[in-house]
Protein backbone atom coordinates (compact mmCIF):
# COMPACT_ATOMS: atom_id res chain seq x y z
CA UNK A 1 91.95 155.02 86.37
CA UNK A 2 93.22 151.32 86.99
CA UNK A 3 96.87 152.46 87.22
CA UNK A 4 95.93 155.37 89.55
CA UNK A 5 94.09 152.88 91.48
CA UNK A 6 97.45 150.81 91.46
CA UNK A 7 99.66 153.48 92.71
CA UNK A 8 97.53 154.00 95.38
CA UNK A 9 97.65 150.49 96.70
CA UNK A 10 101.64 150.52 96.27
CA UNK A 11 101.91 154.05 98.05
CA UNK A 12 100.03 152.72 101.12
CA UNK A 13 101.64 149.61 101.36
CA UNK A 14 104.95 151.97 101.65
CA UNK A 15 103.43 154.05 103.78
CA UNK A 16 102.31 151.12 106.04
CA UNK A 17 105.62 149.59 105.82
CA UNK A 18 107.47 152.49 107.08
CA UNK A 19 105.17 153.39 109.86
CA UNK A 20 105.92 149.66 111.30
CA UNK A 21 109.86 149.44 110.25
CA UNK A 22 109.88 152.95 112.07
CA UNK A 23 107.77 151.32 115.39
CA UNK A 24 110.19 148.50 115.57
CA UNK A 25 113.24 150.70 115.38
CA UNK A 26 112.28 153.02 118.06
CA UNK A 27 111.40 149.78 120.01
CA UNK A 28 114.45 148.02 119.45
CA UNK A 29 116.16 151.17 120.40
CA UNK A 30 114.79 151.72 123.54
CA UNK A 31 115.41 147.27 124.19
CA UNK A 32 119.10 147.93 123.43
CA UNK A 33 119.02 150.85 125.67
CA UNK A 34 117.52 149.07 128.59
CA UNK A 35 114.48 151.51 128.77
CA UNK A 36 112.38 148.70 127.07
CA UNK A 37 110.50 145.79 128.80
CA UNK A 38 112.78 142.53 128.78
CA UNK A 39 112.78 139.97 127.05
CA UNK A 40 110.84 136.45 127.53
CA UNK A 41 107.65 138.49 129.17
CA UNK A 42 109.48 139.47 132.42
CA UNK A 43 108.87 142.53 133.83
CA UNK A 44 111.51 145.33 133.94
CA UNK A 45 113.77 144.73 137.22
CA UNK A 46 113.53 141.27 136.83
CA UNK A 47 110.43 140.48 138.43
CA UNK A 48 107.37 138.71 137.33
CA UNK A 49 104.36 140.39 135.74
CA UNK A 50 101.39 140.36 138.38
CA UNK A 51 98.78 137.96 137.94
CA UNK A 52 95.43 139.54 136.82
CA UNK A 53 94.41 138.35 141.31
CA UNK A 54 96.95 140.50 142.06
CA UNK A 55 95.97 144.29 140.77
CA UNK A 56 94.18 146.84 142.64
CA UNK A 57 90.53 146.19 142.36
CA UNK A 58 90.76 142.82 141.57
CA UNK A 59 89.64 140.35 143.65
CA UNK A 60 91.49 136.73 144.30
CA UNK A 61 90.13 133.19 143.28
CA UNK A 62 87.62 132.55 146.49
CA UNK A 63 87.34 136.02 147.28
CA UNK A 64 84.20 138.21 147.05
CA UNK A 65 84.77 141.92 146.36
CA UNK A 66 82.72 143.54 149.56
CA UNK A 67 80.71 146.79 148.65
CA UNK A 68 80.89 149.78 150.09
């Protein structure tokens, strides 16, 4: 029982380490690539992510979101 318990433990722990080794690959694929977002948090196409003011729906500091 104990070392069927064991051998569960180690098989997920594989499992768990393959499923993020394979994430990481496919996302360092896709970096190298240039599909990926860039690195140091800018946006692809070199441009700044939007500030949460700046999405649809959202209103500004100051600004009151009108109804209707």
């Amino acid at each position: 029982m104990g070392f069927g318990m064991v051998g569960g433990l180690v098989a997920f722990q594989l499992l768990l380490m393959a499923n993020a080794l394979g994430a990481l690959w496919r996302y360092q694929r896709l970096q190298l690539a240039g599909l990926g977002p860039a690195a140091g948090g800018q946006a692809a196409g070199g441009q700044a992510p939007l500030a949460q003011a700046e999405l649809p729906g959202n209103p500004g500091p100051g600004e009151v979101e009108a109804d209707g």
